[in-house]
PDB file of N, CA and C in Angstrom:
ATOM      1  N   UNK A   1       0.838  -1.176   0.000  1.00  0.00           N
ATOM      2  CA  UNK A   1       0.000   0.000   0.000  1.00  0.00           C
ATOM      3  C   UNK A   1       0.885   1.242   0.000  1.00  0.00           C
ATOM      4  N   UNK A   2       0.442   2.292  -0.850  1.00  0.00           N
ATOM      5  CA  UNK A   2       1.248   3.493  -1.237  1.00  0.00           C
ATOM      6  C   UNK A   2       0.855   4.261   0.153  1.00  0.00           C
ATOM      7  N   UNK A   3       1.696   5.113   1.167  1.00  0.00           N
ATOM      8  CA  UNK A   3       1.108   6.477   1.288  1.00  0.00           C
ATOM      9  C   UNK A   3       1.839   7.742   0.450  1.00  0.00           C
ATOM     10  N   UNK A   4       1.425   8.290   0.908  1.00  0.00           N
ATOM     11  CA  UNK A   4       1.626   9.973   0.642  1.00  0.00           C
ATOM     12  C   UNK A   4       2.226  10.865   1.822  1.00  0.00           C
ATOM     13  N   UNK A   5       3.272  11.252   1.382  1.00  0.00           N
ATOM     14  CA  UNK A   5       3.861  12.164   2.673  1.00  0.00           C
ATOM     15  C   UNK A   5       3.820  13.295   1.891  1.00  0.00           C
ATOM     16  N   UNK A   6       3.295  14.461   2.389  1.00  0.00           N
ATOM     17  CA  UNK A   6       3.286  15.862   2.044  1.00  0.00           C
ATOM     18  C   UNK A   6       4.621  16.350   2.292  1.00  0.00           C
ATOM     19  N   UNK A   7       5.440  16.915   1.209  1.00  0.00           N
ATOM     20  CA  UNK A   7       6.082  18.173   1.694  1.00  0.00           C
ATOM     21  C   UNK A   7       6.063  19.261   1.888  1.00  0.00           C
ATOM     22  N   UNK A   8       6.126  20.202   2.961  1.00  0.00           N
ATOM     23  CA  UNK A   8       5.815  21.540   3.133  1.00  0.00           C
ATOM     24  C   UNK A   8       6.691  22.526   1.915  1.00  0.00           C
ATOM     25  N   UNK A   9       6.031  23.471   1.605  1.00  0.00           N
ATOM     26  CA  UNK A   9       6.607  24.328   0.830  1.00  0.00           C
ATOM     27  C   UNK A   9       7.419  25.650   1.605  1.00  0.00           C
ATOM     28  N   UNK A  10       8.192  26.150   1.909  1.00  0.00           N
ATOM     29  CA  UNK A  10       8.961  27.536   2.357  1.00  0.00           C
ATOM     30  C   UNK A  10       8.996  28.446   1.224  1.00  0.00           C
ATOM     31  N   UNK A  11       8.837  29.370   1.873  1.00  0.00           N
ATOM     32  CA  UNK A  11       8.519  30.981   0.861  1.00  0.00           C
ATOM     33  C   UNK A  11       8.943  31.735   1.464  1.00  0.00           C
ATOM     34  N   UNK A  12       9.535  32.366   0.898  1.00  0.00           N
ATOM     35  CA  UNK A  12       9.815  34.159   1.564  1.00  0.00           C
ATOM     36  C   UNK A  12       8.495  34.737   1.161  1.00  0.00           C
ATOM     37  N   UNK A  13       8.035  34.978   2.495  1.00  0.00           N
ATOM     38  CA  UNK A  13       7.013  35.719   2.517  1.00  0.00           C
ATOM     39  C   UNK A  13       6.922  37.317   1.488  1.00  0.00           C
ATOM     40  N   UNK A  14       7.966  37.904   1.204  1.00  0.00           N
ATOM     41  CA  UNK A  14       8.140  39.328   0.794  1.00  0.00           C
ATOM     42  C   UNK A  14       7.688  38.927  -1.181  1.00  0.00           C
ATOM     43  N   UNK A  15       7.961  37.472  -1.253  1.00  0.00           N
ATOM     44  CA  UNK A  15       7.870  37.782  -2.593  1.00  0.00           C
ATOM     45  C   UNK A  15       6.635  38.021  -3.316  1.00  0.00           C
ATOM     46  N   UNK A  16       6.914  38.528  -4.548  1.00  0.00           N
ATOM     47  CA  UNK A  16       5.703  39.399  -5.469  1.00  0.00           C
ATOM     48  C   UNK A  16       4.654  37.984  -5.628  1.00  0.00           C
ATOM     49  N   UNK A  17       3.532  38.555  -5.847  1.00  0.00           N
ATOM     50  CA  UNK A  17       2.227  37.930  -6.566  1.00  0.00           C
ATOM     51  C   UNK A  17       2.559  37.819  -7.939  1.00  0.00           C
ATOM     52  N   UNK A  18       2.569  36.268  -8.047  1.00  0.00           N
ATOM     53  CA  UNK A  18       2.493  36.034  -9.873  1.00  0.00           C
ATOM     54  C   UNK A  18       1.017  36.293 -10.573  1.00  0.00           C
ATOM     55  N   UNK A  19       1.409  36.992 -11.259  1.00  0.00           N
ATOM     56  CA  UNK A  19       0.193  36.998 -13.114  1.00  0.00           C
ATOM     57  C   UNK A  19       0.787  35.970 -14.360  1.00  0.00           C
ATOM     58  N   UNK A  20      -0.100  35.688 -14.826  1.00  0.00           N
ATOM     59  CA  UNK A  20       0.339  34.981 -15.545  1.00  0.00           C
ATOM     60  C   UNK A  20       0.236  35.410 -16.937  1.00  0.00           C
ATOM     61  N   UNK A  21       1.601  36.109 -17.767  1.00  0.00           N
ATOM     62  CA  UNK A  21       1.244  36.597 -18.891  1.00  0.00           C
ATOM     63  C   UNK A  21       1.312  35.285 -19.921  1.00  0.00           C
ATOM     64  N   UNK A  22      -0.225  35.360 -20.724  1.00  0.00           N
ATOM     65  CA  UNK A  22      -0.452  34.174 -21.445  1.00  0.00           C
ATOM     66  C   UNK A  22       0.359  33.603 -22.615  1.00  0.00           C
ATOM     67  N   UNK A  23       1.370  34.728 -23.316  1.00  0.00           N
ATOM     68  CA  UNK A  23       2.071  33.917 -23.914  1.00  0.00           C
ATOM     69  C   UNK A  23       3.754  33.125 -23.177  1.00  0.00           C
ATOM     70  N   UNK A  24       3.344  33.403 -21.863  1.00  0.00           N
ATOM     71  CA  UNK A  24       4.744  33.219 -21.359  1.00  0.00           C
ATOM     72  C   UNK A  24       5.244  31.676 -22.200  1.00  0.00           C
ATOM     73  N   UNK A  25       6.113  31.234 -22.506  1.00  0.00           N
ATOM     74  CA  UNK A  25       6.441  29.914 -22.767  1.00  0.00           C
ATOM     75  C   UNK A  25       7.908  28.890 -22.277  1.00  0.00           C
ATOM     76  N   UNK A  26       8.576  29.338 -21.884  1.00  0.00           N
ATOM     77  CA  UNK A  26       9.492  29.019 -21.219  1.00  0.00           C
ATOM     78  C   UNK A  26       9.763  27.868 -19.780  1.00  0.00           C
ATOM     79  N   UNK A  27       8.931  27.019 -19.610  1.00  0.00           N
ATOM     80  CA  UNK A  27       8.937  26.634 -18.640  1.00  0.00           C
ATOM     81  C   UNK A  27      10.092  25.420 -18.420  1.00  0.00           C
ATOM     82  N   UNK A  28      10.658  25.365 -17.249  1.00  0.00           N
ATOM     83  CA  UNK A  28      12.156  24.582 -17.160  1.00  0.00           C
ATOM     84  C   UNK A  28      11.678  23.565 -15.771  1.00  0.00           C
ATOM     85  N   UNK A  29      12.431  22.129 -16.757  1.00  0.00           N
ATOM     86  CA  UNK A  29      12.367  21.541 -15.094  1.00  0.00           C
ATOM     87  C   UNK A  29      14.014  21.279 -15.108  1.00  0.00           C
ATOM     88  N   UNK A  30      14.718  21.142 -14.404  1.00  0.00           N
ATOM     89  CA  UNK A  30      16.115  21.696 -14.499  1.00  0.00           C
ATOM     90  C   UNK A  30      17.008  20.516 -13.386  1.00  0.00           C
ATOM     91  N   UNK A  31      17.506  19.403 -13.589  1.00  0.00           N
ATOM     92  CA  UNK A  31      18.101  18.673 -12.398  1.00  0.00           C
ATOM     93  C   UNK A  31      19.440  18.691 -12.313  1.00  0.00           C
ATOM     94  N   UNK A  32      19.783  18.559 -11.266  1.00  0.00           N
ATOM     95  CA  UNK A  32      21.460  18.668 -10.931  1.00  0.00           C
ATOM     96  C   UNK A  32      21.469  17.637  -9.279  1.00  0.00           C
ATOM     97  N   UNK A  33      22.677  17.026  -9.733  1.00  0.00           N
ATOM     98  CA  UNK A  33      23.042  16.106  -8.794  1.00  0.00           C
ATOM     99  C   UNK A  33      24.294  15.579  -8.485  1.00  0.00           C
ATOM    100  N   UNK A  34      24.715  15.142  -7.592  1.00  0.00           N
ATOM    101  CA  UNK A  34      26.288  14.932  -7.083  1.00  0.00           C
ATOM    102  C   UNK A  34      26.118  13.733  -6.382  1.00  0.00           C
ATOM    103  N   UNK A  35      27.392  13.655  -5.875  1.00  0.00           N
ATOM    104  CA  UNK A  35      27.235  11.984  -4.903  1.00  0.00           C
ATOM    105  C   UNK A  35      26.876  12.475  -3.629  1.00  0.00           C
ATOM    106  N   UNK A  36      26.636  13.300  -3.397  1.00  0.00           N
ATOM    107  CA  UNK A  36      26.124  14.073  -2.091  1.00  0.00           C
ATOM    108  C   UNK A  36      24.520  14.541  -2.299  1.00  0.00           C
ATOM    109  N   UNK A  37      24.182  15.198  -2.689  1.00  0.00           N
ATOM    110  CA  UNK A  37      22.908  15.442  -3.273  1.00  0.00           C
ATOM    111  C   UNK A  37      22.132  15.727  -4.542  1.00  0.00           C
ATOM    112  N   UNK A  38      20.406  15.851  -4.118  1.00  0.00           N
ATOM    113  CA  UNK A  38      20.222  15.593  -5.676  1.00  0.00           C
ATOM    114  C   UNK A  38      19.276  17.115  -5.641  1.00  0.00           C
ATOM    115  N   UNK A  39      18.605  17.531  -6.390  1.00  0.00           N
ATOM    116  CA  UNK A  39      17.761  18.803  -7.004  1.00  0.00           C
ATOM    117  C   UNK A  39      17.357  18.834  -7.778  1.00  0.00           C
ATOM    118  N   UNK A  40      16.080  19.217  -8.237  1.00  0.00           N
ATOM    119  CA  UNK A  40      15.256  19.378  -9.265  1.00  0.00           C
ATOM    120  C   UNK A  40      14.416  20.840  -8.865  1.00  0.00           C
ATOM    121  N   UNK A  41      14.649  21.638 -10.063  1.00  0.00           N
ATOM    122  CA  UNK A  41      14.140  23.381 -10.314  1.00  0.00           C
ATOM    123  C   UNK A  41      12.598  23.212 -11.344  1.00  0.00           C
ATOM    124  N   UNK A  42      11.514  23.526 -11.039  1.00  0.00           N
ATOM    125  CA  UNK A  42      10.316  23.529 -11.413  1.00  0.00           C
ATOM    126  C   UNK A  42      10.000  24.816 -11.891  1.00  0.00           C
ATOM    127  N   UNK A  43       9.567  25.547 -12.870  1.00  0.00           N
ATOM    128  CA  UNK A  43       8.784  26.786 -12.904  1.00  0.00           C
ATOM    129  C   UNK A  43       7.179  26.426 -12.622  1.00  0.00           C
ATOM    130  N   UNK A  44       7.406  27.268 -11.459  1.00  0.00           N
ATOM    131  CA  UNK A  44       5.945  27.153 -10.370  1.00  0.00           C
ATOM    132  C   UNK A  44       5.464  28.822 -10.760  1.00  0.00           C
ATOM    133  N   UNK A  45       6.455  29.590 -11.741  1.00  0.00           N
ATOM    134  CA  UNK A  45       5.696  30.926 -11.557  1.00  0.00           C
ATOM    135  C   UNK A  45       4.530  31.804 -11.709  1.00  0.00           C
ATOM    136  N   UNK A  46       3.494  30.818 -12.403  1.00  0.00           N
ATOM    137  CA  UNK A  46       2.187  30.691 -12.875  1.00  0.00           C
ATOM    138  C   UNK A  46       0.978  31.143 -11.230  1.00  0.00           C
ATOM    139  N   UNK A  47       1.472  30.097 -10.017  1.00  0.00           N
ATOM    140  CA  UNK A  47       1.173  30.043  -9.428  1.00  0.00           C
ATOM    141  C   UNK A  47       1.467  30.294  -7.744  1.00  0.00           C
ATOM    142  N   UNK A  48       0.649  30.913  -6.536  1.00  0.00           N
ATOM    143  CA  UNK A  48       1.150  31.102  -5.811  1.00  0.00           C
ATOM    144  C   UNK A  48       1.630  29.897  -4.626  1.00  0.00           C
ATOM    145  N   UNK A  49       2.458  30.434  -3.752  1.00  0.00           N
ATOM    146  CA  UNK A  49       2.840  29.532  -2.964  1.00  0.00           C
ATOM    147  C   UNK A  49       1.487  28.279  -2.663  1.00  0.00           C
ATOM    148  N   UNK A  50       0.680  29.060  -1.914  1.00  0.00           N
ATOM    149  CA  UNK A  50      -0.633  28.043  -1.214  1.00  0.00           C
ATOM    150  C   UNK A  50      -1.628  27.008  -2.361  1.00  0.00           C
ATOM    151  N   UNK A  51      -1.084  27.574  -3.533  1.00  0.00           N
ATOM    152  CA  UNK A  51      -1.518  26.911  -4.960  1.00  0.00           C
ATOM    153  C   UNK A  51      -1.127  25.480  -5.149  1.00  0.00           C
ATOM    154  N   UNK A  52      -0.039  25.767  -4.835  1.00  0.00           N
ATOM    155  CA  UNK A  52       1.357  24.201  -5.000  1.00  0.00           C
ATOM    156  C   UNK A  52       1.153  23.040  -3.970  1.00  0.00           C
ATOM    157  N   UNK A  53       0.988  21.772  -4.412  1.00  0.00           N
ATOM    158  CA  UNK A  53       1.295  20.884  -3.364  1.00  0.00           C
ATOM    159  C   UNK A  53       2.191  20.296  -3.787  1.00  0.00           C
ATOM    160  N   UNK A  54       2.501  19.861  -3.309  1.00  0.00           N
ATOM    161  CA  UNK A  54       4.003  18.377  -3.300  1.00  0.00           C
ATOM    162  C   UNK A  54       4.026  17.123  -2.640  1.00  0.00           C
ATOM    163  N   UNK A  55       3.773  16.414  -3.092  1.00  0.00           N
ATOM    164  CA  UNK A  55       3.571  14.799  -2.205  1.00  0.00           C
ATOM    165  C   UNK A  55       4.917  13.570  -2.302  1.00  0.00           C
ATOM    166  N   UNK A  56       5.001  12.971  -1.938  1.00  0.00           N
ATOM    167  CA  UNK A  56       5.941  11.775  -2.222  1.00  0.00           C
ATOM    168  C   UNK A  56       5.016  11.007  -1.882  1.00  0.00           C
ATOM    169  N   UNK A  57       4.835   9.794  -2.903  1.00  0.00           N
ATOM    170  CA  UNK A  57       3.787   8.724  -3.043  1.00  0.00           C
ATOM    171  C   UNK A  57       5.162   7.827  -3.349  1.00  0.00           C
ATOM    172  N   UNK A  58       4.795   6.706  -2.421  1.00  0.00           N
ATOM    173  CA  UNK A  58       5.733   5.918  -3.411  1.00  0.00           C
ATOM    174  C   UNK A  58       7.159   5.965  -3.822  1.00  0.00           C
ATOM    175  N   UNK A  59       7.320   5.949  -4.452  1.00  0.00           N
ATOM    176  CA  UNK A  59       8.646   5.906  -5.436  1.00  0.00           C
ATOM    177  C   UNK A  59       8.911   7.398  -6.467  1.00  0.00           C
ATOM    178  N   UNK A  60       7.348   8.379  -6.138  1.00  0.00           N
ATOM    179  CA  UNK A  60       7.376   9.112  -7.034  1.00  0.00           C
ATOM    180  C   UNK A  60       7.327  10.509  -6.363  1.00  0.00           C
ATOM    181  N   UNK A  61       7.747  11.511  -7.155  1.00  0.00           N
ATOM    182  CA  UNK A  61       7.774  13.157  -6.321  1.00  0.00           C
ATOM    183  C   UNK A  61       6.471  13.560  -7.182  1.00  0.00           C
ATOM    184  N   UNK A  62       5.005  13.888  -6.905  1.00  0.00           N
ATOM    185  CA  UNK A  62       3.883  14.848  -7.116  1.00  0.00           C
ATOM    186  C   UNK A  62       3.783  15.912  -6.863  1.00  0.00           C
ATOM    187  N   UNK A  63       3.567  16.928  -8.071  1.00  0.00           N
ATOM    188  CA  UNK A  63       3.585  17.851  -7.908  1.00  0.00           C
ATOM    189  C   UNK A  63       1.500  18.312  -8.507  1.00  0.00           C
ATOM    190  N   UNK A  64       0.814  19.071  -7.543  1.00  0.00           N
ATOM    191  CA  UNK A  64      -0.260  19.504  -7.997  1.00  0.00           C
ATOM    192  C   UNK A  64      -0.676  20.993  -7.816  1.00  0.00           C
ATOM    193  N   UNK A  65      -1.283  21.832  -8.679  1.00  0.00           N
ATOM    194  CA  UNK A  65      -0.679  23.302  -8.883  1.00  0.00           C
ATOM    195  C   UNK A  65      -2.301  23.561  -9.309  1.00  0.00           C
ATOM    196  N   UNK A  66      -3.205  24.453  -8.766  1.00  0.00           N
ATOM    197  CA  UNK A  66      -4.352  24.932  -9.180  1.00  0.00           C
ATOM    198  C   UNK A  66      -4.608  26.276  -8.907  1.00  0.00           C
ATOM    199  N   UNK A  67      -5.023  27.335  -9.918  1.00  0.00           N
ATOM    200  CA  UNK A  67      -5.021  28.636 -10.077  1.00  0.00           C
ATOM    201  C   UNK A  67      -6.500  28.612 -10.429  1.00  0.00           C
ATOM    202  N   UNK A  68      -7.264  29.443  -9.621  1.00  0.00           N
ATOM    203  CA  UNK A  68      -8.897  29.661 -10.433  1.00  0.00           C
ATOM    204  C   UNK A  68      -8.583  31.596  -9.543  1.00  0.00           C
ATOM    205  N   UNK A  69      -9.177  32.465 -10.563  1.00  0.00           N
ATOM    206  CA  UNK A  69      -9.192  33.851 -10.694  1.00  0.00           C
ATOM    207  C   UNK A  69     -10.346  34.227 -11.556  1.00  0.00           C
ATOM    208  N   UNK A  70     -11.107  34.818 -10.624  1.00  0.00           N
ATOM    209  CA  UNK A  70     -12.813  35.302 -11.074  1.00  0.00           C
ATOM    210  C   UNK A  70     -12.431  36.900 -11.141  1.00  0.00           C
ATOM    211  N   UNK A  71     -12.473  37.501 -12.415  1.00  0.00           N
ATOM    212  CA  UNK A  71     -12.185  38.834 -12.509  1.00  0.00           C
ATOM    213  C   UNK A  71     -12.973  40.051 -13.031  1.00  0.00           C
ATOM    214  N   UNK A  72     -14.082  39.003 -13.136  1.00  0.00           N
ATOM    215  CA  UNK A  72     -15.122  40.600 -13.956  1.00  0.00           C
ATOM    216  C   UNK A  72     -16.507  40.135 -13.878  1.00  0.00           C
ATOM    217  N   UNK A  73     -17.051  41.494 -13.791  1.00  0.00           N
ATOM    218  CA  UNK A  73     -18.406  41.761 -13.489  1.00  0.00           C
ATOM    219  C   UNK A  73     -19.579  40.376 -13.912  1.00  0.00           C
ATOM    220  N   UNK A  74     -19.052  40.170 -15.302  1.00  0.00           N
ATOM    221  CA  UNK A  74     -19.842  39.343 -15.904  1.00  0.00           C
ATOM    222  C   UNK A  74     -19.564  37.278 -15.670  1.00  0.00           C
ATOM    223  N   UNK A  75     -18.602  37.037 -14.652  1.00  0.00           N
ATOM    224  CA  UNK A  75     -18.727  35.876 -14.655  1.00  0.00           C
ATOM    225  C   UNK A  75     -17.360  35.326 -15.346  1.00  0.00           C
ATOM    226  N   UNK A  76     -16.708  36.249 -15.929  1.00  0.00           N
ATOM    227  CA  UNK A  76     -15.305  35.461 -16.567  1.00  0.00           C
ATOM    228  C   UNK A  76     -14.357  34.690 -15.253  1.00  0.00           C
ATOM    229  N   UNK A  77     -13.440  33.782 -15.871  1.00  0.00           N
ATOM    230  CA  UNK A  77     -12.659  32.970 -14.722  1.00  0.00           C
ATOM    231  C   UNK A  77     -11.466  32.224 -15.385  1.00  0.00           C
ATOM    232  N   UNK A  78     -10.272  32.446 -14.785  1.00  0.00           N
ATOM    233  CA  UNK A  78      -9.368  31.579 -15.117  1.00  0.00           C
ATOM    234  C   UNK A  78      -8.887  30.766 -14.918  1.00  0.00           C
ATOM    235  N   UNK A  79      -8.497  29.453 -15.165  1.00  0.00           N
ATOM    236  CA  UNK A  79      -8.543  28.479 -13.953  1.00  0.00           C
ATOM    237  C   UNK A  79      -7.265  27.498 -15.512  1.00  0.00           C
ATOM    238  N   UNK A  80      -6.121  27.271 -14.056  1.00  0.00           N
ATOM    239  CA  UNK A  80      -5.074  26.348 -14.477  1.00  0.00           C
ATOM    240  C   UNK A  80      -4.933  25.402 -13.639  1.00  0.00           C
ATOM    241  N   UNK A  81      -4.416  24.082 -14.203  1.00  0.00           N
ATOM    242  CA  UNK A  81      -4.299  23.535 -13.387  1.00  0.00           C
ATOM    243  C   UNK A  81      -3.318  22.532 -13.948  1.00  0.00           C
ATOM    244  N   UNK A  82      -1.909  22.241 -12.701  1.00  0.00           N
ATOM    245  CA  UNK A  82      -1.134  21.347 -13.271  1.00  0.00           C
ATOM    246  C   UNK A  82      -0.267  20.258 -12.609  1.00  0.00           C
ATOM    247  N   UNK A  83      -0.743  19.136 -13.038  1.00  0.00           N
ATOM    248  CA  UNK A  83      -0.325  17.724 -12.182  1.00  0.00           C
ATOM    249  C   UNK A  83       1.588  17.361 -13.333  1.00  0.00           C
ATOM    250  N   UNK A  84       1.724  16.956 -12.242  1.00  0.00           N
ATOM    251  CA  UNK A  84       3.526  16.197 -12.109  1.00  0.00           C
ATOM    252  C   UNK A  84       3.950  15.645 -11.330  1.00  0.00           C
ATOM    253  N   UNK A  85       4.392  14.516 -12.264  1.00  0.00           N
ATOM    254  CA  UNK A  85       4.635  12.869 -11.631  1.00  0.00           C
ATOM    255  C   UNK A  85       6.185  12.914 -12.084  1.00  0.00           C
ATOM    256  N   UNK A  86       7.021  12.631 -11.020  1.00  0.00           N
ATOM    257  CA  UNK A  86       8.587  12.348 -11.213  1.00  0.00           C
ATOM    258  C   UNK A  86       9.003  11.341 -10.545  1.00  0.00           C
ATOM    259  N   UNK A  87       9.795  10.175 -10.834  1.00  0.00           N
ATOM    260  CA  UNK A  87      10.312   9.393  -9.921  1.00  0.00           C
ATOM    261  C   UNK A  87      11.631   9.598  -9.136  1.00  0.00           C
ATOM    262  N   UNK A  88      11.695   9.087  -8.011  1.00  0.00           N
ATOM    263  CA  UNK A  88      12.906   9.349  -7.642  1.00  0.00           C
ATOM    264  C   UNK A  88      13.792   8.212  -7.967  1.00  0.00           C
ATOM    265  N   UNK A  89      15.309   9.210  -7.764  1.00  0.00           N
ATOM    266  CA  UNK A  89      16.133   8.325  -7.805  1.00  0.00           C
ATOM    267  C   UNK A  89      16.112   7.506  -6.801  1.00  0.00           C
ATOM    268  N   UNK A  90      16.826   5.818  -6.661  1.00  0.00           N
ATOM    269  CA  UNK A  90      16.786   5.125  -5.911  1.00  0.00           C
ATOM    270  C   UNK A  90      17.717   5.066  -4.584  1.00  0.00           C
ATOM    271  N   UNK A  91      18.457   6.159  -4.631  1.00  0.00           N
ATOM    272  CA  UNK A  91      19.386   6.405  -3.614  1.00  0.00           C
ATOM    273  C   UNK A  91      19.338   7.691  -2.966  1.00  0.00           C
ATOM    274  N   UNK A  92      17.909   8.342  -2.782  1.00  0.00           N
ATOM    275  CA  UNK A  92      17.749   9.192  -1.961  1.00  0.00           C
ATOM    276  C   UNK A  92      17.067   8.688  -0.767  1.00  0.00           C
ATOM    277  N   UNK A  93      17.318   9.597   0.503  1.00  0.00           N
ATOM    278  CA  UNK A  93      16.868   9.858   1.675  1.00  0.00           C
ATOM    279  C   UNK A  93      16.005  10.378   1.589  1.00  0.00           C
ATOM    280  N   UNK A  94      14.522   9.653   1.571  1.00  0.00           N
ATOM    281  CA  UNK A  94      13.427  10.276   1.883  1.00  0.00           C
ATOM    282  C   UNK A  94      13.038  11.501   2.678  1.00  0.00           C
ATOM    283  N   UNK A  95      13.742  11.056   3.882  1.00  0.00           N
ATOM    284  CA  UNK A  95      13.423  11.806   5.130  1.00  0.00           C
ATOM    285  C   UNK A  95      13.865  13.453   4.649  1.00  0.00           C
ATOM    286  N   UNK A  96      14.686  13.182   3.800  1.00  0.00           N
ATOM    287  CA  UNK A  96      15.607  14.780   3.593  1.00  0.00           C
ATOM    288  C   UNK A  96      14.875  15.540   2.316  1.00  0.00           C
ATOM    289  N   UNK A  97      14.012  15.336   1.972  1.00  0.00           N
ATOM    290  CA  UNK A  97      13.062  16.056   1.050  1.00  0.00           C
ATOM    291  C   UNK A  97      12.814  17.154   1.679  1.00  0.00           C
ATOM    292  N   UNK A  98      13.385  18.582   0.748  1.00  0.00           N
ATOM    293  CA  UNK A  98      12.699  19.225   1.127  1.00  0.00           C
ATOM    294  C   UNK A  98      12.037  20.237  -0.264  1.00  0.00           C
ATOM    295  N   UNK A  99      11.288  21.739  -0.338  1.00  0.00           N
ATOM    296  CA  UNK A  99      11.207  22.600  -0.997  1.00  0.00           C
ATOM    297  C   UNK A  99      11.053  24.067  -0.923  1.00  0.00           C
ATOM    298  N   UNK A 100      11.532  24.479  -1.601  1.00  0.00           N
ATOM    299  CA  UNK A 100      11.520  25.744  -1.420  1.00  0.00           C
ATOM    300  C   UNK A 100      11.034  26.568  -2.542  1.00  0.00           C
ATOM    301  N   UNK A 101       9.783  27.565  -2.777  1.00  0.00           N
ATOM    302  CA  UNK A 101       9.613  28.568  -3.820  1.00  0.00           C
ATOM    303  C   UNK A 101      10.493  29.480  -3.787  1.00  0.00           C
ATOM    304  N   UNK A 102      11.559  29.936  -4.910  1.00  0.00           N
ATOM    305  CA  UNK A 102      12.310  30.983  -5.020  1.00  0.00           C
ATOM    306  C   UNK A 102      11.096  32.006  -5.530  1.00  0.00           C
ATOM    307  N   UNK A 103      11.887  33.757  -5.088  1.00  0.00           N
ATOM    308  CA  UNK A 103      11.438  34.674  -5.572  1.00  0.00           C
ATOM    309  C   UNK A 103      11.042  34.870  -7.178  1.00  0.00           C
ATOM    310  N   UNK A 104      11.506  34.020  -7.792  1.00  0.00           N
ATOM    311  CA  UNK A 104      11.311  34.399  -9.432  1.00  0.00           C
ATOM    312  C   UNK A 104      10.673  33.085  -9.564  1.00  0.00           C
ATOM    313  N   UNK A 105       9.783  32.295  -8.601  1.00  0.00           N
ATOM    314  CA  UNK A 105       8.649  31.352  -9.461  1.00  0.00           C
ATOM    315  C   UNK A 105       9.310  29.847  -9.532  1.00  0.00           C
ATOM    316  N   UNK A 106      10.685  29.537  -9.014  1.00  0.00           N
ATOM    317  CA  UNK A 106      11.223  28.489  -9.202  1.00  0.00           C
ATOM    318  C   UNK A 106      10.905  27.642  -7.956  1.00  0.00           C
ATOM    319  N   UNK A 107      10.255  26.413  -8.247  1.00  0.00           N
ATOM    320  CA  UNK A 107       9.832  25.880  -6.901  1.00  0.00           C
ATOM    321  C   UNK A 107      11.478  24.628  -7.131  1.00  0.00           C
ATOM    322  N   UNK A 108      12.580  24.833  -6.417  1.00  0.00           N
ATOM    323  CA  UNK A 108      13.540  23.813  -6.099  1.00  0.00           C
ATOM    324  C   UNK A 108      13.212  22.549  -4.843  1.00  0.00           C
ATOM    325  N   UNK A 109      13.427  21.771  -5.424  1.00  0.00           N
ATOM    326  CA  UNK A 109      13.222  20.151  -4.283  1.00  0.00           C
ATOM    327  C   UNK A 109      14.440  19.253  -3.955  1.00  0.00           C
ATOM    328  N   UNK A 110      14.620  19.554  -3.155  1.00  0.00           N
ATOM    329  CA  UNK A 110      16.141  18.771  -2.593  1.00  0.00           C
ATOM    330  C   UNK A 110      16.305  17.648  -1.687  1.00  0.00           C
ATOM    331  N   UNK A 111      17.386  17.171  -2.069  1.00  0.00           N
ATOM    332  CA  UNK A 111      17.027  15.877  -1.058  1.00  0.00           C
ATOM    333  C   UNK A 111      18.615  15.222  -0.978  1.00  0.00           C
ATOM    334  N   UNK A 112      19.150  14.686   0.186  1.00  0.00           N
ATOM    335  CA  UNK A 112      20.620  14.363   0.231  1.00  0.00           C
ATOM    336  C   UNK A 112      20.413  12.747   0.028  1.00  0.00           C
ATOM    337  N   UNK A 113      21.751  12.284  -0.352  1.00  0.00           N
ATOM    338  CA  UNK A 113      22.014  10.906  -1.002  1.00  0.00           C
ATOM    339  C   UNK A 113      22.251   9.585  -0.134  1.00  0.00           C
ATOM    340  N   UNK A 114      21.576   8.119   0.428  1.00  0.00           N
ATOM    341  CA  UNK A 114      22.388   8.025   1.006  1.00  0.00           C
ATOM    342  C   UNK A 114      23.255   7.049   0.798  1.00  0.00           C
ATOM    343  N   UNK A 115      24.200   7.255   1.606  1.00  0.00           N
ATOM    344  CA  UNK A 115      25.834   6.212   1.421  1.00  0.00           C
ATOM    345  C   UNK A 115      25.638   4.931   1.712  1.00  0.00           C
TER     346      UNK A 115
END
């Protein structure tokens, strides 16, 4: 049987409110790793911190991201929404998962290796 362990997200509170300009296109998932630790860089900038979840199920890192914005008189609404499934490598320390939203929208997930 799978569970699910949530990871908490950390934010600097000071950072700006994302908009989402619609042709943005650029989005990066970005990994780097050593015999010491591992990282993976997400563009989360679509969405705000309390938007983002992050789970570890399993064998796998979840990522789930939902934006709904009601902006005018008449009923208009925007609504995104975005699921991500990553596996981990087999030589991480669970326990050491962590994440962090950077100021420019980059949600980074880290986690140390073990020996």
């Amino acid at each position: 049987m799978l569970t699910a362990q949530r990871i908490p997200i950390s934010h600097d509170e000071s950072a700006r409110q994302w908009d989402w300009p619609l042709q943005h296109n650029d989005g990066i998932v970005k990994i780097k790793e050593n015999a010491e630790n591992w990282e993976v860089d997400l563009d989360m900038s679509f969405f705000e911190p309390k938007e983002i979840e992050v789970k570890v199920i399993g064998d796998c890192l979840n990522f789930h991201c939902q934006h709904e914005r009601r902006s005018d008189v008449h009923g208009g609404s925007v609504t995104r929404e975005v699921n991500r499934s990553y596996k981990l490598p087999d030589d991480l320390d669970r326990n050491t998962i962590k994440s962090h939203l950077l100021q420019n929208g980059v949600l980074r997930v880290s986690a140390k290796k073990r020996h």
